[in-house]
Protein backbone atom coordinates (compact mmCIF):
# COMPACT_ATOMS: atom_id res chain seq x y z
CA UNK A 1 -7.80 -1.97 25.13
CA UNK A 2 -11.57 -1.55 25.53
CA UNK A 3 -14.40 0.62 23.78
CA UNK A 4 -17.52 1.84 24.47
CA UNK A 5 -20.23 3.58 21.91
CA UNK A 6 -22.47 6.04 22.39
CA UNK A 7 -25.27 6.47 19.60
CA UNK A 8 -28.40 8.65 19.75
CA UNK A 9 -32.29 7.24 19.03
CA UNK A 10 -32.04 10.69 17.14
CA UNK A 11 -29.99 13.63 16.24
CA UNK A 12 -29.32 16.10 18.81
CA UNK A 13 -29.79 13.74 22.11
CA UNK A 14 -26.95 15.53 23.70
CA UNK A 15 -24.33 12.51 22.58
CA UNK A 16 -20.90 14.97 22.34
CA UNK A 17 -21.88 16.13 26.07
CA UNK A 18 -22.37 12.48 27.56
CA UNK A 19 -19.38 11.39 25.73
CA UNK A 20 -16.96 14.59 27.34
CA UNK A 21 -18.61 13.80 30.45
CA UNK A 22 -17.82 9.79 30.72
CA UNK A 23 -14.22 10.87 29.58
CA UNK A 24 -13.59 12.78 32.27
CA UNK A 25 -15.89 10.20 34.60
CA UNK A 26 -13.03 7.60 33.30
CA UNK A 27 -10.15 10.03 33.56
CA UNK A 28 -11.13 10.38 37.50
CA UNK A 29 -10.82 6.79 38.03
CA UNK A 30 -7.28 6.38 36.75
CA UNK A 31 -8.06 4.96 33.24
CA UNK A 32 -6.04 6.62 30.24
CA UNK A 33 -9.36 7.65 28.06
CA UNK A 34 -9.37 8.46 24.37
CA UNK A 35 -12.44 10.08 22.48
CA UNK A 36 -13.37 9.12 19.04
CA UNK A 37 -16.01 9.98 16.53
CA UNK A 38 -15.71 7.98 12.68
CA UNK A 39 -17.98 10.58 10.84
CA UNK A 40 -18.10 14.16 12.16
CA UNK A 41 -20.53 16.54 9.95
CA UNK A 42 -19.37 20.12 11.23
CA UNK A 43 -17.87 23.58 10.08
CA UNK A 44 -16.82 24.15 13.97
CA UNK A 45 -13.27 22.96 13.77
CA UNK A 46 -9.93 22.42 15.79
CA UNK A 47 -6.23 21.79 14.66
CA UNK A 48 -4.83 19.16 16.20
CA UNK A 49 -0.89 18.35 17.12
CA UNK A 50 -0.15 16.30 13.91
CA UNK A 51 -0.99 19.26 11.41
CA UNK A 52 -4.88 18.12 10.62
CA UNK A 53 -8.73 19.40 11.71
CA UNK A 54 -11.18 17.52 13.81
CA UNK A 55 -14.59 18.53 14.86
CA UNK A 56 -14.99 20.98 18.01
CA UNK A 57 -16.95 18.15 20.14
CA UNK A 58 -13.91 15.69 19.80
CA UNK A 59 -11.51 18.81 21.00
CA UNK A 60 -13.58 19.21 23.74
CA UNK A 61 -13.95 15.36 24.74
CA UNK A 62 -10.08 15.53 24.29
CA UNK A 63 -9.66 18.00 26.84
CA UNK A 64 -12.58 16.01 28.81
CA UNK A 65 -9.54 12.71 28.81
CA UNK A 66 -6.59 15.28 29.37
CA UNK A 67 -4.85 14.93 25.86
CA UNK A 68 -3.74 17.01 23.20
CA UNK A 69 -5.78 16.82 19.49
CA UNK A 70 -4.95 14.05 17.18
CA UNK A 71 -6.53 13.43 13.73
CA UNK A 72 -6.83 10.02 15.04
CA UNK A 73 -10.48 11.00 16.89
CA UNK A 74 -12.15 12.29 13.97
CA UNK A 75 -10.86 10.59 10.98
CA UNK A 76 -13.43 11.45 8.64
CA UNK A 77 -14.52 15.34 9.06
CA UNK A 78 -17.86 17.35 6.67
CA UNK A 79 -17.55 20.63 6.58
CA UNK A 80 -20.76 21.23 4.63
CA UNK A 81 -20.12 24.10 1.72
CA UNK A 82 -23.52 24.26 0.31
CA UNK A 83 -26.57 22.79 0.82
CA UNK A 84 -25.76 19.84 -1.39
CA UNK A 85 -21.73 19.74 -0.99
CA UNK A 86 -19.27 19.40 1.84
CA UNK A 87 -15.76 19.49 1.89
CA UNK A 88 -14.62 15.90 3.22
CA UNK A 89 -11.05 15.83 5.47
CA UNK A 90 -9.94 12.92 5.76
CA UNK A 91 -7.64 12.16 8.93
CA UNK A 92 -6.84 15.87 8.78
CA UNK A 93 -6.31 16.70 5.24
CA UNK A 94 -8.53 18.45 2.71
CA UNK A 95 -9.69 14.95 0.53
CA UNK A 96 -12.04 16.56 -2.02
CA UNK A 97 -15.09 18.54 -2.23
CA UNK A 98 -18.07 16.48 -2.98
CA UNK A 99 -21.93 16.12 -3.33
CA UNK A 100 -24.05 14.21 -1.09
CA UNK A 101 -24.31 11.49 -3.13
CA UNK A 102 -20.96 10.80 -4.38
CA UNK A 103 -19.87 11.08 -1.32
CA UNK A 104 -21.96 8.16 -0.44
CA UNK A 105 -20.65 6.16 -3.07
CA UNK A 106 -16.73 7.31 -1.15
CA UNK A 107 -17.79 5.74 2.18
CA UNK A 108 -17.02 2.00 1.42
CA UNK A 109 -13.33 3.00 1.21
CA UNK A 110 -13.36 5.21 4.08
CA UNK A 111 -13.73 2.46 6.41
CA UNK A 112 -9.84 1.32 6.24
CA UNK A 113 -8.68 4.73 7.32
CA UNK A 114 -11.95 5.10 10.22
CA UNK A 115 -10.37 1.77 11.46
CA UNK A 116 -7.03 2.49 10.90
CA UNK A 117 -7.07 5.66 13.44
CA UNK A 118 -9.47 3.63 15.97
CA UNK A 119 -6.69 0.37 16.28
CA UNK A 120 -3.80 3.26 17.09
CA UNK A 121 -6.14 4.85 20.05
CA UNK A 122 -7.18 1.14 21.19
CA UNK A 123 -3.21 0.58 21.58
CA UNK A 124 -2.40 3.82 23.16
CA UNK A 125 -5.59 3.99 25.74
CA UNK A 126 -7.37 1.76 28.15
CA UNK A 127 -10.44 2.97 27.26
CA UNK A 128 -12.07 4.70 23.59
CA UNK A 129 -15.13 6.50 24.20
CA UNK A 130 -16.91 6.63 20.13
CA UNK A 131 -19.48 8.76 19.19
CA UNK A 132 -22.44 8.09 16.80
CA UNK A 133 -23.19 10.48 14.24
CA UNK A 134 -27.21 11.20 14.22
CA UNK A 135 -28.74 8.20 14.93
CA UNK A 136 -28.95 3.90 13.64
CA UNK A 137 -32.89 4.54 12.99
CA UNK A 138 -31.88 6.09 9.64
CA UNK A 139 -31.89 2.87 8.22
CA UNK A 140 -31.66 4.08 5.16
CA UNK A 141 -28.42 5.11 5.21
CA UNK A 142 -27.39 2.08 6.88
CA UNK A 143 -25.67 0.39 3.41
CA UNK A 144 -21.80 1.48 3.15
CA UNK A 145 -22.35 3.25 7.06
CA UNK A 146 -19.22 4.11 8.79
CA UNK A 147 -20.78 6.20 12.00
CA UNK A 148 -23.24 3.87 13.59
CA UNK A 149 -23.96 0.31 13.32
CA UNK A 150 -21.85 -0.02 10.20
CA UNK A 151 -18.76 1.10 12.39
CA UNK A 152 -19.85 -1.01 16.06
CA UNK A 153 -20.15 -4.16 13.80
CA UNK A 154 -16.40 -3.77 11.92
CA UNK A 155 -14.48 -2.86 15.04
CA UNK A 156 -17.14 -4.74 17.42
CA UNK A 157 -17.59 -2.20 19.80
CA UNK A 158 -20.93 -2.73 22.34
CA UNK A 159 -23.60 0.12 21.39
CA UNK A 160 -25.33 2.07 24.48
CA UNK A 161 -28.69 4.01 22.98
CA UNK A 162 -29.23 7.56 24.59
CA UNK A 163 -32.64 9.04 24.04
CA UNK A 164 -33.70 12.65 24.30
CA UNK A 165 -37.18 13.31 26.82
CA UNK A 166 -36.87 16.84 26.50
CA UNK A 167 -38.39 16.70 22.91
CA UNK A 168 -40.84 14.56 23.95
CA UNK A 169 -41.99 10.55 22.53
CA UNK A 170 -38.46 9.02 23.84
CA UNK A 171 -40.01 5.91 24.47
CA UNK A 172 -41.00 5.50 20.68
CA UNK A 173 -37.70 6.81 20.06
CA UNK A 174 -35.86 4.28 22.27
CA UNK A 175 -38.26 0.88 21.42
CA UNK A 176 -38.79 2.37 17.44
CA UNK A 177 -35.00 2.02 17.06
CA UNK A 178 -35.30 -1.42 18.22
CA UNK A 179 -37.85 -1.84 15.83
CA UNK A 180 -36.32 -0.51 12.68
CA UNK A 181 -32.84 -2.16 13.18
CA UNK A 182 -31.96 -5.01 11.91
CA UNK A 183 -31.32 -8.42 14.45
CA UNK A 184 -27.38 -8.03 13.97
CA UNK A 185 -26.85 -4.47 14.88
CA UNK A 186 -29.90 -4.56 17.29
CA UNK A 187 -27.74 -7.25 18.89
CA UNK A 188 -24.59 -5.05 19.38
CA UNK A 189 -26.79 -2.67 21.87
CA UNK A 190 -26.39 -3.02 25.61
CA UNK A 191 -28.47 -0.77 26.75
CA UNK A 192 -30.02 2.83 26.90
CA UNK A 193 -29.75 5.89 29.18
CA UNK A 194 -32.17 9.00 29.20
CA UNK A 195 -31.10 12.56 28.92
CA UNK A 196 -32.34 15.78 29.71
CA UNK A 197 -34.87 15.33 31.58
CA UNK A 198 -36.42 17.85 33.59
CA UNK A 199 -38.47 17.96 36.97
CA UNK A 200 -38.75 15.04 38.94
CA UNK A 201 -37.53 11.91 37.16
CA UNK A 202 -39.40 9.47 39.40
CA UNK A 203 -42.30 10.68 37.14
CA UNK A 204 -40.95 8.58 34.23
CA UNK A 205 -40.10 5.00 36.21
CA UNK A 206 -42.94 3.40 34.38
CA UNK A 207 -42.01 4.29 31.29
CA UNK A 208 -38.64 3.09 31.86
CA UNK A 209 -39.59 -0.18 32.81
CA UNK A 210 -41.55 0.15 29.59
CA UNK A 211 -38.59 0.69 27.71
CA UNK A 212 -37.05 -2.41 29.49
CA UNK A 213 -39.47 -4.72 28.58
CA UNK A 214 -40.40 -4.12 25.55
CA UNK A 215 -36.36 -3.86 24.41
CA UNK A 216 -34.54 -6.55 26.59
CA UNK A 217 -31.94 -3.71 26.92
CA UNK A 218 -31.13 -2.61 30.28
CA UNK A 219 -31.14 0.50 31.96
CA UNK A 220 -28.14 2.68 32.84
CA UNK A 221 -30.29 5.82 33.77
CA UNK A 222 -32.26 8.98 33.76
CA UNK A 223 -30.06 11.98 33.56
CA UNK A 224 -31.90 15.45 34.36
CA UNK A 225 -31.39 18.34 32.43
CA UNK A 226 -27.59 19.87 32.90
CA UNK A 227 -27.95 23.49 33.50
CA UNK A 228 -24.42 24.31 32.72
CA UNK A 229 -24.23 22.60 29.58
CA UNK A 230 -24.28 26.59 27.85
CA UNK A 231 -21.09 26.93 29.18
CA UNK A 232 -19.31 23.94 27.04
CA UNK A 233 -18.62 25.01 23.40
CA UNK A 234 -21.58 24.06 21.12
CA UNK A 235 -20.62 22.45 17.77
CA UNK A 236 -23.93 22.98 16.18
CA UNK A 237 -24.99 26.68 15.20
CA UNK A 238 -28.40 26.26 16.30
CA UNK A 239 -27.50 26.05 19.77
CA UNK A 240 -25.73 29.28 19.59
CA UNK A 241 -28.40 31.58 20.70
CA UNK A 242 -29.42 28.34 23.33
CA UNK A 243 -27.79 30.22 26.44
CA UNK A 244 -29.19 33.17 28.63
CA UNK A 245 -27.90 36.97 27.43
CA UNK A 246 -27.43 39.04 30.29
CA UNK A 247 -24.55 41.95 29.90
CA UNK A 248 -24.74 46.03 30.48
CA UNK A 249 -23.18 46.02 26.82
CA UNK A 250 -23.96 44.42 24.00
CA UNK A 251 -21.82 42.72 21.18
CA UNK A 252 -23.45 41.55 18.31
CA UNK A 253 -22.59 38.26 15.88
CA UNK A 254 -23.93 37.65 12.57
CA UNK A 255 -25.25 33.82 11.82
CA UNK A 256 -24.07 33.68 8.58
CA UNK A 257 -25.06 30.71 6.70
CA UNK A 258 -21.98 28.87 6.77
CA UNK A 259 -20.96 29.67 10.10
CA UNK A 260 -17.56 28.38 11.11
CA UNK A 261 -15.32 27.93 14.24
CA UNK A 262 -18.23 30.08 16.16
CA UNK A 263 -16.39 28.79 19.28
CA UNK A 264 -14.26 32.18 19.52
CA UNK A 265 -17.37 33.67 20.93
CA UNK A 266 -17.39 31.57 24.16
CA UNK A 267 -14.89 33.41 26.23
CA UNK A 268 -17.41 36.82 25.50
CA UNK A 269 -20.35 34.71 26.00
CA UNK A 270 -18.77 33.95 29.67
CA UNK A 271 -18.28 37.34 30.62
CA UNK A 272 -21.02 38.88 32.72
CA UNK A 273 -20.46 42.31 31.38
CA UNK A 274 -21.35 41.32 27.49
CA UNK A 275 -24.72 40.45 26.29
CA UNK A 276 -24.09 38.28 23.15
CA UNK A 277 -26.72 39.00 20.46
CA UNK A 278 -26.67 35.91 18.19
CA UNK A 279 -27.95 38.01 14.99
CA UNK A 280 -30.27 35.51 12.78
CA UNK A 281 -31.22 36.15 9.14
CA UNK A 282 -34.13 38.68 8.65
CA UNK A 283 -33.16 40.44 11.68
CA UNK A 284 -31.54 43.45 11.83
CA UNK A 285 -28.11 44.78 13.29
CA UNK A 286 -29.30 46.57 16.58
CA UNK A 287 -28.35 50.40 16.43
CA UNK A 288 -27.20 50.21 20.13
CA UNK A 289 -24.46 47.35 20.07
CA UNK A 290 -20.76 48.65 20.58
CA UNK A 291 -19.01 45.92 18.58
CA UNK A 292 -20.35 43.90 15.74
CA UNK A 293 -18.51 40.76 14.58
CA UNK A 294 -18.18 39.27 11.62
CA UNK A 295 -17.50 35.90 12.41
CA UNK A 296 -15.33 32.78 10.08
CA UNK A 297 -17.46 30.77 6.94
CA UNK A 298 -16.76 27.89 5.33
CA UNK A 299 -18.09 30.23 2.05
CA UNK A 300 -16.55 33.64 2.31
CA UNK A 301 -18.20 34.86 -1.06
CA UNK A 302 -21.34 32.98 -0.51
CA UNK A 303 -21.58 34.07 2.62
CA UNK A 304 -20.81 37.71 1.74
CA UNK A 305 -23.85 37.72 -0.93
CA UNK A 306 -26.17 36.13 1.98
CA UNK A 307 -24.98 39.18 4.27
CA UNK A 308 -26.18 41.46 1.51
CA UNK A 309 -29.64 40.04 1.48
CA UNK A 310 -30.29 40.02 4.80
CA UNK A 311 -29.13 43.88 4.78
CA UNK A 312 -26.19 43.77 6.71
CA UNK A 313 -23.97 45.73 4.81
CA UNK A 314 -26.04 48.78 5.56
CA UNK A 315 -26.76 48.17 9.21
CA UNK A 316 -22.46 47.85 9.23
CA UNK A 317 -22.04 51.25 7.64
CA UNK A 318 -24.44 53.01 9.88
CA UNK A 319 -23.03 50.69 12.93
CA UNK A 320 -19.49 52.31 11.80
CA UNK A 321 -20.98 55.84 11.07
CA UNK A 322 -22.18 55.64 14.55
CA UNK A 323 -18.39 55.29 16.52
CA UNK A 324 -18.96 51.35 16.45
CA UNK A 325 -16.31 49.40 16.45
CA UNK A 326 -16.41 46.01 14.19
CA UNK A 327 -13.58 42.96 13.80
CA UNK A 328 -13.65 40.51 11.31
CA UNK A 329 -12.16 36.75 11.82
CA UNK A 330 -11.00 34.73 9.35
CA UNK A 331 -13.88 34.85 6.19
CA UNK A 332 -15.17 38.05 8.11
CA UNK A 333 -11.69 39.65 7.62
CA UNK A 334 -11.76 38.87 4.05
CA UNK A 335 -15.22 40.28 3.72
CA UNK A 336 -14.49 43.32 5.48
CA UNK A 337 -12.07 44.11 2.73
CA UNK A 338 -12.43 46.04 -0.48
CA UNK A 339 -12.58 42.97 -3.23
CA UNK A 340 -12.31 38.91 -2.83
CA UNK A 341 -10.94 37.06 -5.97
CA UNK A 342 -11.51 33.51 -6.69
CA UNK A 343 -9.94 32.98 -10.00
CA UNK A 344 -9.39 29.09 -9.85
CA UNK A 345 -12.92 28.83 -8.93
CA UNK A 346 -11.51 27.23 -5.46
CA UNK A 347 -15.20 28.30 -3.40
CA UNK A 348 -17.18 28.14 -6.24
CA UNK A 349 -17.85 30.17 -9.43
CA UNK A 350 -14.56 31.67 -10.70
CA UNK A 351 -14.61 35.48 -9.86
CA UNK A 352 -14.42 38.47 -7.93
CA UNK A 353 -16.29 40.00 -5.49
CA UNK A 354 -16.64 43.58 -3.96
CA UNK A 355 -15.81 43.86 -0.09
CA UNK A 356 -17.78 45.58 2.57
CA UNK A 357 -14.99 48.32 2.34
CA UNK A 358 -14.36 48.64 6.21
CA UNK A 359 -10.72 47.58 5.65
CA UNK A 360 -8.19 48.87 2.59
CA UNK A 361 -7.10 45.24 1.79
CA UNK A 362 -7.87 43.02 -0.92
CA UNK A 363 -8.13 39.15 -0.91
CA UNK A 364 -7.03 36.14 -3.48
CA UNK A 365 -8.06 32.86 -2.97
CA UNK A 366 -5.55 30.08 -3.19
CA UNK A 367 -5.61 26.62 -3.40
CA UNK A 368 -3.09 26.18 -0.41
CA UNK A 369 -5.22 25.62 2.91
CA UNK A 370 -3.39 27.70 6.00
CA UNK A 371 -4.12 25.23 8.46
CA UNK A 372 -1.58 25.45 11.94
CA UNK A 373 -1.72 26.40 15.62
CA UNK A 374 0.36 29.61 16.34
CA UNK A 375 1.26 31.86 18.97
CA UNK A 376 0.97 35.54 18.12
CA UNK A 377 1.67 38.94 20.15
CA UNK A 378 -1.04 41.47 20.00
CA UNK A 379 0.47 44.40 18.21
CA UNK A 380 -0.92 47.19 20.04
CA UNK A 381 0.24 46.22 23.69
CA UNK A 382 2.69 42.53 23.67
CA UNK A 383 0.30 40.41 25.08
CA UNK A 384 0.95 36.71 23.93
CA UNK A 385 -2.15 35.12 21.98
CA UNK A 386 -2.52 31.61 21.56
CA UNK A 387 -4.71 30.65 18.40
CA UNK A 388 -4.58 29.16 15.17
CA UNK A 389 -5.49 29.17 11.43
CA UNK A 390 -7.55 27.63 9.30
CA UNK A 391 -8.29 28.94 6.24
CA UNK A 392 -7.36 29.63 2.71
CA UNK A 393 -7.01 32.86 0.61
CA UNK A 394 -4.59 35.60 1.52
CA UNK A 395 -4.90 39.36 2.17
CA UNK A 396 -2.89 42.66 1.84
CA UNK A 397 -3.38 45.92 1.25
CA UNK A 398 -2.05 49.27 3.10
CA UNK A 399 -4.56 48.33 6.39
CA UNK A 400 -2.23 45.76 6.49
CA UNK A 401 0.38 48.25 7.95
CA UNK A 402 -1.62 48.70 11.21
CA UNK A 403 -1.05 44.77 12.41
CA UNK A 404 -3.52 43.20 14.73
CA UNK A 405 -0.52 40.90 15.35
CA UNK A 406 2.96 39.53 14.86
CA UNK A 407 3.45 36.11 14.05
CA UNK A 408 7.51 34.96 13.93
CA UNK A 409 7.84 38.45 13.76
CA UNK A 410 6.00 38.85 10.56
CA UNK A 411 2.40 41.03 10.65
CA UNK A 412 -0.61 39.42 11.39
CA UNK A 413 -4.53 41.27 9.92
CA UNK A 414 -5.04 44.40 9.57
CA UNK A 415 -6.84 47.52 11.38
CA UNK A 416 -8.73 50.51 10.08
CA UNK A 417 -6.78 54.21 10.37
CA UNK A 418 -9.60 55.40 12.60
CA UNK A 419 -8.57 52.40 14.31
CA UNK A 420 -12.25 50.57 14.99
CA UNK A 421 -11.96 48.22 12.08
CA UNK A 422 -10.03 44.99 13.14
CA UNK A 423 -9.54 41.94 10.89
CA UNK A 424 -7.48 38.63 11.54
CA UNK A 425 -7.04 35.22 10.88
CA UNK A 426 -6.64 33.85 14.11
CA UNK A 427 -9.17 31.89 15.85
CA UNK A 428 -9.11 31.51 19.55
CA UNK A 429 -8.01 34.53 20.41
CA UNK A 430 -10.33 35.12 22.91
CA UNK A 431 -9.44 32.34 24.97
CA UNK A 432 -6.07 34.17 26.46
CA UNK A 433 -7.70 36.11 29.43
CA UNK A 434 -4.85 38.82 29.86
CA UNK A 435 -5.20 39.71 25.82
CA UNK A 436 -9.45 39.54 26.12
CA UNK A 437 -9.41 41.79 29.52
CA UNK A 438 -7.08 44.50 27.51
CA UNK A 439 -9.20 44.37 24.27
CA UNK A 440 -12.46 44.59 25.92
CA UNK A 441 -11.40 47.31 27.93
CA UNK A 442 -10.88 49.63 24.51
CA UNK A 443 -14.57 48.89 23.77
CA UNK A 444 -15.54 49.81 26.99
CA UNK A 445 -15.91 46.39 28.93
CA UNK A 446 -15.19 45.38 31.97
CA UNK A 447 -13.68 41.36 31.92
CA UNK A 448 -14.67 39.40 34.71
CA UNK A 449 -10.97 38.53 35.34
CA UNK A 450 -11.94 34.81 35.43
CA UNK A 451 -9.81 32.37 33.49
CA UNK A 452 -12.09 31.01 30.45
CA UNK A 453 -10.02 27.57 30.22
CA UNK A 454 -10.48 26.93 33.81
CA UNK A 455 -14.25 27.46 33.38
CA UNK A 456 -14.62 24.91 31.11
CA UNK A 457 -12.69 22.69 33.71
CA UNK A 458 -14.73 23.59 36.30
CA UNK A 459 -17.93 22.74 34.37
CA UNK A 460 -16.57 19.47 32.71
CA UNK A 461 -15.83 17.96 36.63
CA UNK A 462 -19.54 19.49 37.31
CA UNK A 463 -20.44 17.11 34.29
CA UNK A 464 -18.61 14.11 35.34
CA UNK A 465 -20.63 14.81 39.09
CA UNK A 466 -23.89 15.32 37.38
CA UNK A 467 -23.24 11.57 35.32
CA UNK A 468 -21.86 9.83 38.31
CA UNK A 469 -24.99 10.98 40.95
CA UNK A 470 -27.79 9.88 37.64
CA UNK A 471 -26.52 6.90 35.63
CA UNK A 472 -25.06 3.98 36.54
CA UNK A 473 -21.28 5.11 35.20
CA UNK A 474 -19.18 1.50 36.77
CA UNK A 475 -21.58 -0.70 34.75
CA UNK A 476 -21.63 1.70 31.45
CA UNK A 477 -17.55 1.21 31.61
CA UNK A 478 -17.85 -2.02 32.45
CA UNK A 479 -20.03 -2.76 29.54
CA UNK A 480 -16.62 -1.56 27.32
CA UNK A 481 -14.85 -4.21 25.27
């Protein structure tokens, strides 16, 4: 019957971890938690258990409270297509795809459905957890808002303001926020909390008490820097390469500009045996990785041409020339085929577009959006693999008669007759350790044997600890109404 937002004095303050991490804080005491976010801007992406998408961080904060995924945390979902467009999902379904600014012009009658999904978790929870969207200092953007201030002052829900030290100047962040907002939604803020800071946090008591005074807001704490935040899925693509490599073989990922649902890399990030080469534009494919991935977009044909310029498509062909082995998920299936046809125009300019050739299957863009959770069984051996889809366009072709997988019985991607080209739709694969020990061992890997969803356990009760020994975590849930 309570709620409790946390904003950031600026973008990437670390609000999605201190969110999962008071969840499962409030969890621990008995207190039936729900996470919510009003805005999400992300291509990382889960389906949830009424049919829809929400953004990874809110699938994470889920797990964080204990619950299964409901549209109902993320109501309003970007999943940026270009640098000027994003597709906007509205309480799980595909709305419309739209530019910047007539997007903006959407907002005002977004807010019924962002308060719509936030009154059914108030009913069913004790507690609802939000989470800002960059930060109130945009002012800016503050007419028609629906993430920040422009949400805490419809559903009048208290405001606590988390600033970053790491990047240095958090006081001006912290007391500039103050500054810029105006008296109303300055009013709706409780206090602040620092995060990630590192050394010996003593150091900074004066400038806390700075912060104090020159705010009014109190203090709920200094957090130091969480070392095992690496191990949590990231929702942002520029923390993929964030976490140390170490591995005797390597496995390499290409950042494609439209990155999507990257998160089916943690499980191989996790394993000590595989050093995970995040592969950044301009850089090339090394020559001495044993499996290359081609990895889901939110712009399959886009994305293909951007692969092309960065001269991918010939470090692939030598990669495979070599004895490498490569798999493709979801838009990297499709590219590994032979041709990608977009006649409606449904990514972009009507047309069709040559493959990388890898696989003998062809894809055709559709208008229907594949979006479910599904349980598959890995062709080659039985094993059971939990996953799901999310995508549009479908392939077929004769690769199509080697299955990765069998879904209801019916074939599932496609593999290569010399048998190192893999393709699929599913996402998550990884995840099922029995299925990722098996297919690591045919690229030569040794799996740790460790289970990757009770890693993540394991390091969201270390974050819960880490919040409970640093902040003050009774009077930031008491401040909830």
């Amino acid at each position: 019957m309570t709620a409790l937002m946390v904003q950031g004095a600026g973008s990437n303050v670390g609000k999605s971890m201190l969110v999962a991490g008071l969840c499962r804080a409030a969890r621990r005491r008995g207190l039936s938690v729900a996470p919510f976010k009003p805005q999400n801007m992300s291509n990382n992406a889960a389906v949830t258990s009424d049919g829809g998408e929400i953004g990874r961080a809110q699938a994470l904060q889920a797990l964080a409270c204990g619950l299964d995924l409901t549209t109902d945390m993320n109501p309003v979902l970007l999943k940026p297509e270009s640098d000027l467009g994003a597709q906007v999902v509205v309480q799980g379904q595909r709305l419309a795809t739209m530019r910047a600014r007539d997007y903006a012009a959407l907002k005002p009658q977004l807010m019924g459905a962002v308060l719509q999904s936030f009154g059914r978790l108030k009913e069913r929870h004790d507690l609802v957890i939000v989470e800002g969207a960059g930060s109130p200092a945009e002012v800016n953007l503050r007419a028609n808002d629906i993430a920040n201030m422009g949400f805490a002052r419809a559903a009048n829900v208290p405001v606590v303001l988390a600033g970053d030290i790491d990047r240095g100047g958090v006081i001006a962040q912290i007391v500039g926020t103050q500054a810029v907002l105006d008296a109303d939604d300055a009013a709706k803020i409780v206090g602040f909390m620092i995060n990630k800071f590192r050394g010996d946090p003593s150091l900074f008591d004066d400038g806390y008490a700075m912060i104090e005074a020159r705010t009014g807001w109190r203090g709920f704490g200094v957090l130091p820097w969480f070392s095992q935040a690496h191990l949590l899925p990231a929702e942002d693509a520029l923390d993929l390469a964030a976490a140390p490599r170490h591995g005797k073989v390597k496995v390499a990922c290409l950042m494609l500009s439209r990155i999507a649902n990257f998160d089916d890399l943690d499980p191989l990030a996790s394993e000590p045996d595989i050093d995970l080469a995040m592969i950044r534009p301009g850089a090339p494919i090394p020559g001495d990785v044993q499996l290359v991935i081609v990895p889901g977009t939110k712009s399959t044909r886009a994305d293909l041409a951007f692969l092309r310029a960065q001269g991918w498509d010939i470090d692939l062909k030598a990669h495979h020339r070599r004895g490498g082995h490569v798999m493709g998920i979801c838009g990297g299936y499709q590219m590994l085929g032979r041709l990608i046809s977009d006649p409606e125009g449904i990514e972009g300019p009507p047309g069709v577009t040559e493959g990388l050739g890898l696989l003998d299957i062809e894809t055709m863009m559709l208008p229907d959006k594949r979006l479910s959770r599904i349980m598959a069984r890995h062709a080659a051996t039985g094993l059971s693999v939990e996953g799901y889809e999310i995508h549009i366009g479908r392939s077929d072709g004769p690769d199509r008669a080697r299955p990765f997988a069998h879904v209801d019985g019916v074939s599932e991607g496609a593999i290569s007759q010399c048998g190192r080209v893999t393709g699929t739709y599913l996402h998550g694969l990884f995840v099922a350790d029995d299925f990722r020990a098996v297919f690591l061992k045919s690229i030569g890997i040794t799996a740790s044997g460790e289970s990757h969803r009770g890693r993540i356990e394991t390091v969201l009760d270390a974050l819960a600890d880490h919040l409970e020994a640093h902040l003050d975590v009774g009077a930031l849930l008491g401040a909830a109404r």
